[in-house]
Protein backbone atom coordinates (compact mmCIF):
# COMPACT_ATOMS: atom_id res chain seq x y z
CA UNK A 1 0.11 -43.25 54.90
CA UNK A 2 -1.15 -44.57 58.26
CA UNK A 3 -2.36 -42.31 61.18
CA UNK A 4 -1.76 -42.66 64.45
CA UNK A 5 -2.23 -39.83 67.34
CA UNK A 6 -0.29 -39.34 70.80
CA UNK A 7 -1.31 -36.81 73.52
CA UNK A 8 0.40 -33.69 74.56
CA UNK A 9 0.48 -31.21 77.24
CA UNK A 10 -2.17 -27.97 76.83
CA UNK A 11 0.14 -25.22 77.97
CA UNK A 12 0.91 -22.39 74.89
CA UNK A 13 4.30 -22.22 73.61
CA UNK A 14 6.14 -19.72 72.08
CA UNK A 15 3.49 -17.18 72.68
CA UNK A 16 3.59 -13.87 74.40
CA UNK A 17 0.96 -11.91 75.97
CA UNK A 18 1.72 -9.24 73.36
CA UNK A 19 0.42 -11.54 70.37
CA UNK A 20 -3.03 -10.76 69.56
CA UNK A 21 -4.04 -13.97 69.39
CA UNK A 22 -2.41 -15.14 72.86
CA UNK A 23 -6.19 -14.86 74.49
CA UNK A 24 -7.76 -16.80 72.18
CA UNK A 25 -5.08 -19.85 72.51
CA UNK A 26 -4.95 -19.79 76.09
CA UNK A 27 -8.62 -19.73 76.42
CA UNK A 28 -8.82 -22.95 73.27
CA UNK A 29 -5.73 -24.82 75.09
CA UNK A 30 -7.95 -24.38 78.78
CA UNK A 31 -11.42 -25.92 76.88
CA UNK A 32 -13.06 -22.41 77.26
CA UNK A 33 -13.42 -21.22 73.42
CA UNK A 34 -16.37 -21.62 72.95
CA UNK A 35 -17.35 -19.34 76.91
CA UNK A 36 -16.32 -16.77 74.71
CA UNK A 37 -19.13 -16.13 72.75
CA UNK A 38 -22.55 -16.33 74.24
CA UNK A 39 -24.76 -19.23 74.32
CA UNK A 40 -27.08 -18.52 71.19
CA UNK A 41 -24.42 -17.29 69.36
CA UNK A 42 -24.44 -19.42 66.06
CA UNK A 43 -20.40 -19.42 66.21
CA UNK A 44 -20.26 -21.24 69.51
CA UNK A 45 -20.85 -24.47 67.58
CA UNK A 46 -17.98 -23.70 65.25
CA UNK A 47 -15.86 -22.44 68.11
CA UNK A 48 -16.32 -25.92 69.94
CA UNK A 49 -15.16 -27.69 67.09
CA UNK A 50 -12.06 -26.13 66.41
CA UNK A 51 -11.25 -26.00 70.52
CA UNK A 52 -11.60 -29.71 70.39
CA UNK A 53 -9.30 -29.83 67.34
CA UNK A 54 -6.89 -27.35 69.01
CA UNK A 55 -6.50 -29.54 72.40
CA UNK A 56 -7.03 -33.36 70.68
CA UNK A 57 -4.33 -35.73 70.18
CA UNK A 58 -1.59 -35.28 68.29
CA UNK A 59 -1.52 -36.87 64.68
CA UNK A 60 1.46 -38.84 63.27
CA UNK A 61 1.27 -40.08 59.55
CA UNK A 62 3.90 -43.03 59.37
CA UNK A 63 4.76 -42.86 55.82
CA UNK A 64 7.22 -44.68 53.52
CA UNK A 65 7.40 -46.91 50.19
CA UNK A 66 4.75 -49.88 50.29
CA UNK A 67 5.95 -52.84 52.28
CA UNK A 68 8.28 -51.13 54.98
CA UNK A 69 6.14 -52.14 57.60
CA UNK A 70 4.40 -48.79 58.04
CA UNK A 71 1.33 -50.42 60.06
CA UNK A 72 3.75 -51.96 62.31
CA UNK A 73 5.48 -49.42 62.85
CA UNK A 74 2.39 -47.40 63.76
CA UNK A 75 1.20 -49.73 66.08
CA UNK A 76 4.46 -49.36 68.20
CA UNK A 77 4.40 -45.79 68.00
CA UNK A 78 0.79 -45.36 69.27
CA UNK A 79 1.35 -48.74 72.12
CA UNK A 80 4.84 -47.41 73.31
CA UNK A 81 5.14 -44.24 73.08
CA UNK A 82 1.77 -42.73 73.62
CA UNK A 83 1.00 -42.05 76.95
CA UNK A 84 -3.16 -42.33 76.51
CA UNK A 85 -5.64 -43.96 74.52
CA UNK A 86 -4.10 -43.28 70.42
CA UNK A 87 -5.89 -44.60 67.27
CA UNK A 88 -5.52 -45.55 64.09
CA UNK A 89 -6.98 -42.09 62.13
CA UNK A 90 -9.09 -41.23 59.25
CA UNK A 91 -6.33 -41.71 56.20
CA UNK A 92 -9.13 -39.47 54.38
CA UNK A 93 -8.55 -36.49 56.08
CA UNK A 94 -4.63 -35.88 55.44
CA UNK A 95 -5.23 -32.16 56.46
CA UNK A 96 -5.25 -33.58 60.34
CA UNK A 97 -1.62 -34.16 60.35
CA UNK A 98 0.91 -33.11 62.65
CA UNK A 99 3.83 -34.85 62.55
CA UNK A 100 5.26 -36.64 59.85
CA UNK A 101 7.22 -40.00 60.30
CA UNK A 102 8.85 -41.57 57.93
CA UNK A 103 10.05 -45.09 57.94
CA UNK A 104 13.33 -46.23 55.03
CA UNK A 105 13.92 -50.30 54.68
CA UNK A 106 17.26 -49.14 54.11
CA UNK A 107 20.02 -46.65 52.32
CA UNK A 108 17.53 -43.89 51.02
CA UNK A 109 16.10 -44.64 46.91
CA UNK A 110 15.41 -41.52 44.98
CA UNK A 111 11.96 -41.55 45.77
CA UNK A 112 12.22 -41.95 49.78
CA UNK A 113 14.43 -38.58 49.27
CA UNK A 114 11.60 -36.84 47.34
CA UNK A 115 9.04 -37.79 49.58
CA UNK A 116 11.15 -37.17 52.68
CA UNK A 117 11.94 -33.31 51.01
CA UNK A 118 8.47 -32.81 50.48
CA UNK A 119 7.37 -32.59 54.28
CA UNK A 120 7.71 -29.77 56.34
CA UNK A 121 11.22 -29.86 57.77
CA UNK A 122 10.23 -28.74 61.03
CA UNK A 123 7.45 -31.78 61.87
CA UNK A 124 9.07 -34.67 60.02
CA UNK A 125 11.36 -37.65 61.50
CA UNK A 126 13.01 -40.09 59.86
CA UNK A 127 13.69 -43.82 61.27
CA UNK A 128 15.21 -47.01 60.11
CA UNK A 129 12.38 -48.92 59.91
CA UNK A 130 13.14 -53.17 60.79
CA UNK A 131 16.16 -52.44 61.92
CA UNK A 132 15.99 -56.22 63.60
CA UNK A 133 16.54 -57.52 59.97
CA UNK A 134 20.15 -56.34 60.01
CA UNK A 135 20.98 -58.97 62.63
CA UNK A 136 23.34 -56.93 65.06
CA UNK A 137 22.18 -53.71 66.45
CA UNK A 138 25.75 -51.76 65.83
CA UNK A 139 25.19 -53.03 61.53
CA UNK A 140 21.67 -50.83 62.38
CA UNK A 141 23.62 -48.22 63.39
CA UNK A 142 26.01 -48.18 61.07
CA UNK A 143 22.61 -47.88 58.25
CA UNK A 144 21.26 -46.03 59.92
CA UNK A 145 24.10 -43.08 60.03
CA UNK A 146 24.72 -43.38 56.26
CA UNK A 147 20.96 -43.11 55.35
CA UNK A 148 21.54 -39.48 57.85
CA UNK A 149 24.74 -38.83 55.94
CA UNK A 150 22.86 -38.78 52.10
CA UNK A 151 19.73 -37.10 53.51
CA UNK A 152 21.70 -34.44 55.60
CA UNK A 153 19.03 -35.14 58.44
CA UNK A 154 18.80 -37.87 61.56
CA UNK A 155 17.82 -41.21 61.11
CA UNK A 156 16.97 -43.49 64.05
CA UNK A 157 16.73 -47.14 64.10
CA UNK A 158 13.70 -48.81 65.26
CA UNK A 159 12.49 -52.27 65.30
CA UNK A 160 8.60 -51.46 65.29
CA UNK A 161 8.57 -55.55 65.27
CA UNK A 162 10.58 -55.91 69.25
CA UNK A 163 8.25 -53.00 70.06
CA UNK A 164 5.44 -54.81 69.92
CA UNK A 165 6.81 -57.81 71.13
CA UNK A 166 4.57 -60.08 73.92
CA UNK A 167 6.25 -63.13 74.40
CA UNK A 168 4.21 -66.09 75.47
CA UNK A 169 4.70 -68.54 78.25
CA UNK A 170 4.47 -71.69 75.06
CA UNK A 171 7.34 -68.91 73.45
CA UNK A 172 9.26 -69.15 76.75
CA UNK A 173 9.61 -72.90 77.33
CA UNK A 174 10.41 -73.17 73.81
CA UNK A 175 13.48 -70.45 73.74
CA UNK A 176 14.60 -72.55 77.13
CA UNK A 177 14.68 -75.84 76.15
CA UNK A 178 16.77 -74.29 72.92
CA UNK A 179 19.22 -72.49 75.42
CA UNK A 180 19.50 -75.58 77.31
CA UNK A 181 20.32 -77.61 74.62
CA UNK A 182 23.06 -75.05 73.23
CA UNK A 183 21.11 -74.09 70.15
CA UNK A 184 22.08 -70.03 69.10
CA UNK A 185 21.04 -68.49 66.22
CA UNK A 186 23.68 -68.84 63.32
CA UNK A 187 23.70 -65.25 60.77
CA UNK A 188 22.36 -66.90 58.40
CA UNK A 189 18.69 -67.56 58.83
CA UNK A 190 18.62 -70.65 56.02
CA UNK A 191 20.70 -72.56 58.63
CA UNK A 192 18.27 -72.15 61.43
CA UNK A 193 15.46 -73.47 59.23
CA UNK A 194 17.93 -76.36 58.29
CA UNK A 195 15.51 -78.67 60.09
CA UNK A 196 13.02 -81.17 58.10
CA UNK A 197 10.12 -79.24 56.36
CA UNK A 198 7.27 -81.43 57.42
CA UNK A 199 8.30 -81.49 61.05
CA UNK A 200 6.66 -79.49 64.20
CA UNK A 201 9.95 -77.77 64.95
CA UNK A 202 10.10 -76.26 61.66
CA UNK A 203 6.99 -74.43 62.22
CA UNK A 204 7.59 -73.37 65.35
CA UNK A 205 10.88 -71.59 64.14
CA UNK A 206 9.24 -69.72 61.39
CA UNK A 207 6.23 -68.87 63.72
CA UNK A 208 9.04 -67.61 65.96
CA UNK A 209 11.15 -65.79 63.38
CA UNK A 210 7.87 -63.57 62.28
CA UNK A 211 7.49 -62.86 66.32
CA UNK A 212 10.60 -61.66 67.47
CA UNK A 213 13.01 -62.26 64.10
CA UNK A 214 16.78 -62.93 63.69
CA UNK A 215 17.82 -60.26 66.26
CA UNK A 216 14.68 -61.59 68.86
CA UNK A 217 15.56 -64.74 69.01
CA UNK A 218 19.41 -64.23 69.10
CA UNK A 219 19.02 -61.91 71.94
CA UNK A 220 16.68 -63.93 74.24
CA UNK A 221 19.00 -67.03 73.40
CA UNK A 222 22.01 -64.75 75.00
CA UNK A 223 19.56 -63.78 77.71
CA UNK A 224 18.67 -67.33 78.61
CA UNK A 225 22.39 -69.07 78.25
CA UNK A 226 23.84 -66.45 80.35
CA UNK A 227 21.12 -66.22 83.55
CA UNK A 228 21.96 -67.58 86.66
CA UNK A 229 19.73 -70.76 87.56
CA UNK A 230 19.95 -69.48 91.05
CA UNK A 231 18.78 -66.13 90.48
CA UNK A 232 15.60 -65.45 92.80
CA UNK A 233 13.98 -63.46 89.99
CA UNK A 234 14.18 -65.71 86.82
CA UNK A 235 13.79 -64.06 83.21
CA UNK A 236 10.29 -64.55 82.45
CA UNK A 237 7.91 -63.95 79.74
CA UNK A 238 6.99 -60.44 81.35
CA UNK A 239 10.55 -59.91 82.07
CA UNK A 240 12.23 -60.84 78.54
CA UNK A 241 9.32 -59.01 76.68
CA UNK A 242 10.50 -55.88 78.14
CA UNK A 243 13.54 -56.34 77.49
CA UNK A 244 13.37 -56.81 73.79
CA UNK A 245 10.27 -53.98 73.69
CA UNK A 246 13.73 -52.03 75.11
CA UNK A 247 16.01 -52.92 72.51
CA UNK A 248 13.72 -51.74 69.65
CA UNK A 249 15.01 -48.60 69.81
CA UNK A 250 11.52 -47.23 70.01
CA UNK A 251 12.16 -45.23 73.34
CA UNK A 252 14.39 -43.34 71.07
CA UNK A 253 11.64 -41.81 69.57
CA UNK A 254 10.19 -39.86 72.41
CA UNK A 255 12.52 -37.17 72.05
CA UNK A 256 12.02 -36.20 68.52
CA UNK A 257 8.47 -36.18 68.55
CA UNK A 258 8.69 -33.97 72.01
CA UNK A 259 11.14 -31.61 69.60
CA UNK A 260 8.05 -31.61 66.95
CA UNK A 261 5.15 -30.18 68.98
CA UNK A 262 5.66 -26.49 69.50
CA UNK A 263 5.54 -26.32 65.50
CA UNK A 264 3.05 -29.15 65.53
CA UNK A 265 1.07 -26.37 68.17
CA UNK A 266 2.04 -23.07 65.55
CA UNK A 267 -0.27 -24.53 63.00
CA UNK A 268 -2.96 -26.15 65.23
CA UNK A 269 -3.30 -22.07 66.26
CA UNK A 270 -3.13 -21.61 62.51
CA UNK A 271 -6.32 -24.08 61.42
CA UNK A 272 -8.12 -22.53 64.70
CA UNK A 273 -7.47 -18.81 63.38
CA UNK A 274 -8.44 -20.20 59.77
CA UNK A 275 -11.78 -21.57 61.58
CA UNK A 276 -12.82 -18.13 63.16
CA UNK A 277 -11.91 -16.09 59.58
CA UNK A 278 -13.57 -18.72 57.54
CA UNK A 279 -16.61 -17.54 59.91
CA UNK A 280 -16.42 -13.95 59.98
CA UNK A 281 -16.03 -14.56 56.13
CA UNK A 282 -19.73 -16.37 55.95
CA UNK A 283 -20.64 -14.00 58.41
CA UNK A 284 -21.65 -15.96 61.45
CA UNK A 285 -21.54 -13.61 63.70
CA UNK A 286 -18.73 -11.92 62.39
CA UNK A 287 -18.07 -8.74 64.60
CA UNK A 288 -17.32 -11.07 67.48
CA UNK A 289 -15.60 -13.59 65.25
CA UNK A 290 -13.12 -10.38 64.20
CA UNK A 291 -12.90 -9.48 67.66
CA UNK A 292 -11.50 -12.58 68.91
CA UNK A 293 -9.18 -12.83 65.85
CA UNK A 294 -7.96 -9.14 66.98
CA UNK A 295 -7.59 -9.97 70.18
CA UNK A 296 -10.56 -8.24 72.16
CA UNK A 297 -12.26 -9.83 75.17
């Protein structure tokens, strides 16, 4: 599994000021837990840590079978979609999960089902991972739906490749002289290697097939053939990488994980609750450890 963590908003959801433990959330999702013990009290230290638990970021595990592109696909989660600083986490400490993700090369095996059923329903999301490699977005799709059919749950598809995409200026000349020249790239990707083995232009289409792929290249190609020479605002590096950083099908993402959080929240309340028993338990201070967990100021 690889880690990667997002931010969220601090307000409490799904919480009413009748729930005993409604105080003691509010006061962890503000950063005052630990003002609510005094400032020798040997649980502060304890309270602290699990405040900064409560309110941190948000950790994804992007899981799937070895050689899905699970990295990748973590790095265009945490660049695209998170909206502060996110980091690859500790794959040690599993127990820091929140949200599952998990990433299928294609129509679901046996085993992506079993590890799929094996999350908790309400904190796991399932993508198409490389969906680039299918050559047209609508075949993506269409894989996409039947891997939702056999699972009975959605399944997005994302090109964690296009999400990353930074197109150079060397990249740009190179995809316009091609468009200039007529060149577009067949379905088959044997036929746009068909060039001598040895030469420079060779290695510059592989180089470019690992950057952008089949579906990359194909769509800045279209792009470039069809802008207007006159056009005061040419497509650009800047320009055509976010463009294909658009057609990943990354943005798609947002919503899910939004969908995620209040159950993502549920158990963050849970480990906090689990901090302050675990401490009235080892008695550290435990009559004001019970009276938070009860609910008294």
């Amino acid at each position: 599994m690889t880690s990667v963590t997002t931010t969220w908003g601090c307000a409490v959801q799904g919480m009413g000021t009748a729930d005993p433990a409604a105080a003691l959330l509010a006061s962890a999702a503000a950063g005052r837990l630990s003002s609510l013990v005094g400032a020798t009290s040997p649980l502060r230290p304890i309270l602290e840590e699990a405040g900064r638990r409560y309110r941190g970021p948000l950790r994804i595990e992007v899981g799937g079978r070895p050689g899905v592109g699970r990295d990748t696909m973590a790095r265009a989660v945490r660049e695209r979609l998170s909206p502060m600083h996110a980091f690859i986490a500790d794959p040690a400490r599993p127990e820091d999960t929140d949200i599952w993700l998990y990433v299928l090369p294609g129509p679901p095996r046996a085993a992506d089902r079993d590890a799929i059923a094996a999350l908790p329903a309400d904190r796991r999301i399932v993508v198409l991972g490389r969906a680039d490699t299918h050559g047209e977005w609508a075949v993506a799709q269409e894989v996409a739906a039947e891997a939702a059919h056999r699972l009975g749950l959605p399944v997005l598809p994302v090109s964690a490749l296009l999400a990353c995409a930074e197109v150079t200026a060397d990249e740009m000349a190179t995809l316009g002289c091609w468009a200039r020249s007529g060149l577009v790239m067949p379905s088959m990707v044997g036929q746009f290697l068909a060039v001598p083995t040895e030469s420079a232009e060779y290695r510059t289409r592989v180089a470019m097939l690992r950057h952008l792929d089949q579906y990359g290249i194909d769509l800045a190609l279209t792009l470039l053939a069809d802008a207007d020479p006159d056009d005061p605002v040419p497509l650009d590096a800047p320009t055509l990488t976010r463009v294909l950083r658009r057609a990943s099908g990354i943005g798609a993402l947002a919503a899910p994980i939004t969908a995620c959080e209040p159950a993502a929240r549920y158990w963050r309340g849970v480990e906090l609750r689990g901090a302050l028993e675990d401490a009235a338990a080892a008695d550290v201070d435990r009559d004001r450890a019970e009276s938070l967990l009860s609910g008294s100021r």
